[in-house]
Protein backbone atom coordinates (compact mmCIF):
# COMPACT_ATOMS: atom_id res chain seq x y z
CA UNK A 1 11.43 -227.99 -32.96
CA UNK A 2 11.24 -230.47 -35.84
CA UNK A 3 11.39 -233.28 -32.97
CA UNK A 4 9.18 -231.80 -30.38
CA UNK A 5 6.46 -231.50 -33.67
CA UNK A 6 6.91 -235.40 -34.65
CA UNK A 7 6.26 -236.55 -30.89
CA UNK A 8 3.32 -234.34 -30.69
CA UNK A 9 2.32 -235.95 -33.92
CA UNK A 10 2.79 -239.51 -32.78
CA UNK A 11 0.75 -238.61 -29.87
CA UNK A 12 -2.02 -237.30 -31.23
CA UNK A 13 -1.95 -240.27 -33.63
CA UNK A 14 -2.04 -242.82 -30.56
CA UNK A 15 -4.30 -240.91 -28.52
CA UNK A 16 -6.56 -241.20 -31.16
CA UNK A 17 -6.40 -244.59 -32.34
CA UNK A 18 -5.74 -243.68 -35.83
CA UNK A 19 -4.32 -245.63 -38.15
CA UNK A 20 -2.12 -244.67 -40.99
CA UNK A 21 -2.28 -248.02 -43.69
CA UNK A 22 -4.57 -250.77 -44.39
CA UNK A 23 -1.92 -253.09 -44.25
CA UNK A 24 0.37 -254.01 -41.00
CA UNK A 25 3.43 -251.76 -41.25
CA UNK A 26 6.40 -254.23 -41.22
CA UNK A 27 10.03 -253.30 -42.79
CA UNK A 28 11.78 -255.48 -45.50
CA UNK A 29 13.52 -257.17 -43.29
CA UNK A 30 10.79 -258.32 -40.45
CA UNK A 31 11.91 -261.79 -41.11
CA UNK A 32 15.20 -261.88 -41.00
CA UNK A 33 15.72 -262.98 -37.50
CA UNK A 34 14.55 -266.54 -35.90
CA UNK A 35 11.70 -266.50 -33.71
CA UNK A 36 14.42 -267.78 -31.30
CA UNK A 37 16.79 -264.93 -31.75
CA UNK A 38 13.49 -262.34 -31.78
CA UNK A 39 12.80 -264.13 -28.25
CA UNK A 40 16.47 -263.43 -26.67
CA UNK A 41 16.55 -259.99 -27.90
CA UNK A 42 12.84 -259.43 -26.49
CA UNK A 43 13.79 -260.82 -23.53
CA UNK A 44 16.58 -258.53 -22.92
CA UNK A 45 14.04 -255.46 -23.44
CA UNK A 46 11.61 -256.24 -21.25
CA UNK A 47 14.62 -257.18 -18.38
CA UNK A 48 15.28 -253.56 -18.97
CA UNK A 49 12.25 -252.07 -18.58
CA UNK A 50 11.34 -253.97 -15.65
CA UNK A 51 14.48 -253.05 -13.66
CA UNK A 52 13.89 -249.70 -15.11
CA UNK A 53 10.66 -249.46 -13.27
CA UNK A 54 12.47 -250.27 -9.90
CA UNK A 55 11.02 -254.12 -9.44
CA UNK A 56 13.70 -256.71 -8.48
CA UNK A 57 13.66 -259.73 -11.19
CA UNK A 58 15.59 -261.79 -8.07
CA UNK A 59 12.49 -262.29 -7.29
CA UNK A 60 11.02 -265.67 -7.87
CA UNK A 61 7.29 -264.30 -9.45
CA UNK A 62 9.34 -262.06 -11.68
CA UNK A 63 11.95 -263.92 -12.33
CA UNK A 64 10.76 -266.06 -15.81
CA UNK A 65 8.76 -262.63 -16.63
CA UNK A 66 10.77 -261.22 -19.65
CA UNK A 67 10.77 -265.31 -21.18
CA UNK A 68 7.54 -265.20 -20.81
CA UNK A 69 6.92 -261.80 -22.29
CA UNK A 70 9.13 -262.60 -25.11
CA UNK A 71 7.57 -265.80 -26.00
CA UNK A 72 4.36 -264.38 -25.66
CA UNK A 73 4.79 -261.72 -27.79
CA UNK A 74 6.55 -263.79 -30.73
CA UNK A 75 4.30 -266.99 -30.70
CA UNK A 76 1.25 -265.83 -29.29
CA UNK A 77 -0.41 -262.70 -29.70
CA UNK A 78 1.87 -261.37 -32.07
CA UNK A 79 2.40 -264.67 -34.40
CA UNK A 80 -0.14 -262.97 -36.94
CA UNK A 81 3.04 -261.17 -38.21
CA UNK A 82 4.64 -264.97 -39.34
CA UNK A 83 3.37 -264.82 -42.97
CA UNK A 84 4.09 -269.15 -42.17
CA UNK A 85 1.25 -269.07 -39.59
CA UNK A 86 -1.28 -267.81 -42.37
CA UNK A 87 -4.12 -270.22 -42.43
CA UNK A 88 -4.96 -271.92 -45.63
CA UNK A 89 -8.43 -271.57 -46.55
CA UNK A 90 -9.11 -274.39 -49.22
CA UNK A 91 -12.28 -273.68 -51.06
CA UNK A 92 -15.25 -275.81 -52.29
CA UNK A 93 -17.19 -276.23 -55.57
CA UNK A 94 -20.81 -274.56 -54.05
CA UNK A 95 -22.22 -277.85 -55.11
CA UNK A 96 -25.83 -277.71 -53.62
CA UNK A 97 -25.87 -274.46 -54.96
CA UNK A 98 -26.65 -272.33 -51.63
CA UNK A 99 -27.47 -268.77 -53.12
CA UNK A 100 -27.92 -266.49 -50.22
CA UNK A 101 -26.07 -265.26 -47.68
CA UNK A 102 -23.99 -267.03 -45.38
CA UNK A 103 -23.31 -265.58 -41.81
CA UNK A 104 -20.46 -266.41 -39.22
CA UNK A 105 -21.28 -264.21 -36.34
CA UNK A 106 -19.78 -263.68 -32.71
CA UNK A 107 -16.32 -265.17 -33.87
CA UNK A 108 -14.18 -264.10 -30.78
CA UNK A 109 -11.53 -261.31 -31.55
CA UNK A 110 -8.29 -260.77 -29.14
CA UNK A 111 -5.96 -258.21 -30.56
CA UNK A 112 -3.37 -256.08 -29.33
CA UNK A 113 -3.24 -251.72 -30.35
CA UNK A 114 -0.75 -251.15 -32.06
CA UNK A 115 -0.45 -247.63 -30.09
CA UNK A 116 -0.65 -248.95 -26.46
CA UNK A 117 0.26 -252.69 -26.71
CA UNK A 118 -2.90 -252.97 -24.86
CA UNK A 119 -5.82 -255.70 -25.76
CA UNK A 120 -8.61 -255.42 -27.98
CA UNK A 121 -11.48 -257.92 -27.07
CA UNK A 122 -14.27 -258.56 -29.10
CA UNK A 123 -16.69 -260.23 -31.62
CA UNK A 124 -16.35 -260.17 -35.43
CA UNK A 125 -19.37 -261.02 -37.65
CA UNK A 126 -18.60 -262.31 -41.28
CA UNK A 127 -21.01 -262.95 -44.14
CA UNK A 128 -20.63 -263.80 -47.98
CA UNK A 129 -22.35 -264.68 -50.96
CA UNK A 130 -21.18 -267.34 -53.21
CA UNK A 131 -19.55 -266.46 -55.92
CA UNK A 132 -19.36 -270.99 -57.15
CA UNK A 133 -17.24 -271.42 -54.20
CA UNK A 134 -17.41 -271.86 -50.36
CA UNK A 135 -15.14 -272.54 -47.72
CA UNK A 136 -14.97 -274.11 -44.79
CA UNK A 137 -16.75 -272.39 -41.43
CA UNK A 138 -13.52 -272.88 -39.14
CA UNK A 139 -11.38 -271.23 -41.53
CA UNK A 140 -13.05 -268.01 -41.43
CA UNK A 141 -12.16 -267.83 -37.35
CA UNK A 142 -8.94 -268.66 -38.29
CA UNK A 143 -8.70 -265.34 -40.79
CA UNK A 144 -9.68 -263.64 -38.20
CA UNK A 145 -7.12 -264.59 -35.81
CA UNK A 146 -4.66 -264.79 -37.91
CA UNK A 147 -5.07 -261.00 -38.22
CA UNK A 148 -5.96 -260.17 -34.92
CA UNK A 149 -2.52 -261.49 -33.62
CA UNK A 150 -0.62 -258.43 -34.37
CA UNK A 151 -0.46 -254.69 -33.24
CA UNK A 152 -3.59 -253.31 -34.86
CA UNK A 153 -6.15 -250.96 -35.29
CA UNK A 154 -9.82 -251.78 -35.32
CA UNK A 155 -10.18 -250.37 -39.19
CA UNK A 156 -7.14 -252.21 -40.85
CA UNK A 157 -8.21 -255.48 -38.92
CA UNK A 158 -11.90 -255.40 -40.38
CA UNK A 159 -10.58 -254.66 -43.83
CA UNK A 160 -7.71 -256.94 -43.95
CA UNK A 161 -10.74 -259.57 -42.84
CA UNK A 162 -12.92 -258.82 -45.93
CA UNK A 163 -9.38 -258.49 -48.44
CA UNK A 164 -8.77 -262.21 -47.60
CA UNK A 165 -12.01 -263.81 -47.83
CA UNK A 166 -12.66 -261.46 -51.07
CA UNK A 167 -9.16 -263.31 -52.38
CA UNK A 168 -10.19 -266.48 -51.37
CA UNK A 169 -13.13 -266.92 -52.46
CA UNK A 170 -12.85 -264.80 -55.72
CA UNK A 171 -15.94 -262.50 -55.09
CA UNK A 172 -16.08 -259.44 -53.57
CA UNK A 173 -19.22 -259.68 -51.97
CA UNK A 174 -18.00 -260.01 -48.74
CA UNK A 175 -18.94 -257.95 -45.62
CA UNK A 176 -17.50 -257.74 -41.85
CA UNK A 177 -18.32 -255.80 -38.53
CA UNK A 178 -16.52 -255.87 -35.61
CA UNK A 179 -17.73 -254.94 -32.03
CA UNK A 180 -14.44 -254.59 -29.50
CA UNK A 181 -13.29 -252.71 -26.45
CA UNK A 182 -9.88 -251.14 -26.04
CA UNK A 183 -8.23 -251.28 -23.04
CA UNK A 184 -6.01 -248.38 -23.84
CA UNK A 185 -9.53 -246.66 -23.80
CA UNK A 186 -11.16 -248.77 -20.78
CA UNK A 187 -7.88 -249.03 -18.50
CA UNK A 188 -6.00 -245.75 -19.28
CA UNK A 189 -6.46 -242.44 -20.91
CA UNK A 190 -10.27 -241.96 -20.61
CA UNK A 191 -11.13 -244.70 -18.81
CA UNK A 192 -14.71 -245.49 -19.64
CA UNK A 193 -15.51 -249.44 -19.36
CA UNK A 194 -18.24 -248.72 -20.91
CA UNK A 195 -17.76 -248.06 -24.49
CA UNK A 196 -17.24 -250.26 -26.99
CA UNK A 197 -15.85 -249.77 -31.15
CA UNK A 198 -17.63 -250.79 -34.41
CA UNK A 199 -16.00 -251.17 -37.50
CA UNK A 200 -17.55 -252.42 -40.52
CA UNK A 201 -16.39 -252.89 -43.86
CA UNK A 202 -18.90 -254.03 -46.53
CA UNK A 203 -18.08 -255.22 -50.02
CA UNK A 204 -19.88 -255.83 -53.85
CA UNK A 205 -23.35 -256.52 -52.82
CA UNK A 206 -23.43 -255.82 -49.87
CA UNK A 207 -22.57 -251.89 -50.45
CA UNK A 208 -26.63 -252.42 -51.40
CA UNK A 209 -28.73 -251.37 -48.63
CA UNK A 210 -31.02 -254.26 -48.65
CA UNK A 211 -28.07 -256.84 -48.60
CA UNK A 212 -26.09 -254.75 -45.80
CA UNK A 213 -29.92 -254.70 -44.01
CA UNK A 214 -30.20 -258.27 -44.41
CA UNK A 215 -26.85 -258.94 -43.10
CA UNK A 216 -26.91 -256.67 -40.17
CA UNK A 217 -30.02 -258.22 -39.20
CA UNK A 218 -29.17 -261.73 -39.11
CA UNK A 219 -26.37 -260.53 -36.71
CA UNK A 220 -28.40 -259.25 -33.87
CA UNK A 221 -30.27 -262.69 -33.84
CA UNK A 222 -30.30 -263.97 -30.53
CA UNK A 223 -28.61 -267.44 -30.73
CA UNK A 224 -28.57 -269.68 -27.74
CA UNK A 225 -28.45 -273.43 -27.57
């Protein structure tokens, strides 16, 4: 009974999209492996559950599929769990002395859920206010991917965002929304293409309606070159 309770749990969890920690759930030893072993052992799986589902890996298409799959998974769009693959966000002395707000919208977000191992696709819109130092436009994309390649929810990806800027730049006026469809919503389950997720996670200053006004403004500018 205990069982049948915990998988009805762990459904309604999934289902749901709900997330149970603001930071990725990884065990003490996450690293202990190679990426090279992780890839072997990955491949292995996925030969299993692809002859499991009937389809004949003599095949020449299907073949290189679990390599592929394994590789994919380890260097690609999971390689946001390699704590070596962290970007490294240098900061600058604000210099000029720029006072307002600065804006990095429409910064593209692919990310996997972490209850479907389906993709998330979307846009992520980033702002902060100096605090005496600024960093460089590329590396806030690179935050963002860095935490978008791993199993996540929407929530825990838009406030792991605004946790690393607000350590980075030693301010916590920092603010982040993100706009992004699920496939496990838009492919299975429910199956409405149409819908999209916002998250938004908002920070010091910008908790202040004005500022989060300001902010959410400047995103919905049209920009076009």
């Amino acid at each position: 009974m205990k069982i049948e309770n915990n998988i009805e749990e762990f459904e309604f969890l999934g289902d749901d999209h709900i997330g149970t920690s603001s930071e990725t759930p990884l065990r003490q030893d996450a690293f202990k492996l190679s990426n090279e072993e992780k890839i072997e052992i990955i491949k292995d799986d996925v030969r299993h559950i692809m002859e499991t589902l009937g389809l004949d890996l003599t095949d020449d298409s299907l073949n290189g599929t679990p390599n592929r799959v394994a590789k994919m998974f380890v260097k690609e769009i999971f390689g946001g769990l390699d704590p070596k693959r962290k970007p490294s966000a240098s900061t600058f002395d604000n210099k000029y002395k720029y006072g307002e707000m600065l804006v990095e919208k429409n910064i593209t977000v692919y990310s996997t859920c972490e209850h479907h191992l389906l993709p998330i696709v979307g846009r992520a819109h980033i702002a902060y206010i100096s605090n005496g130092s600024v960093v460089g436009l590329s590396k806030m994309n690179r935050i963002v991917d860095y935490y978008s390649k791993r199993p996540q929810v929407q929530e825990r990806l838009t406030i792991q965002v605004v946790k690393e800027l607000q350590d980075v730049l030693n301010t916590q006026d920092v603010a982040c929304v993100i706009d992004a469809k699920h496939l496990c919503v838009n492919s299975r389950g429910i199956r409405d293409i149409e819908s999209s997720t916002v998250t938004s996670e908002f920070g010091g200053k910008f908790k202040e309606e004005s500022t989060r006004r300001e902010f959410l403004d400047y995103i919905k500018l049209d920009t076009k070159f």
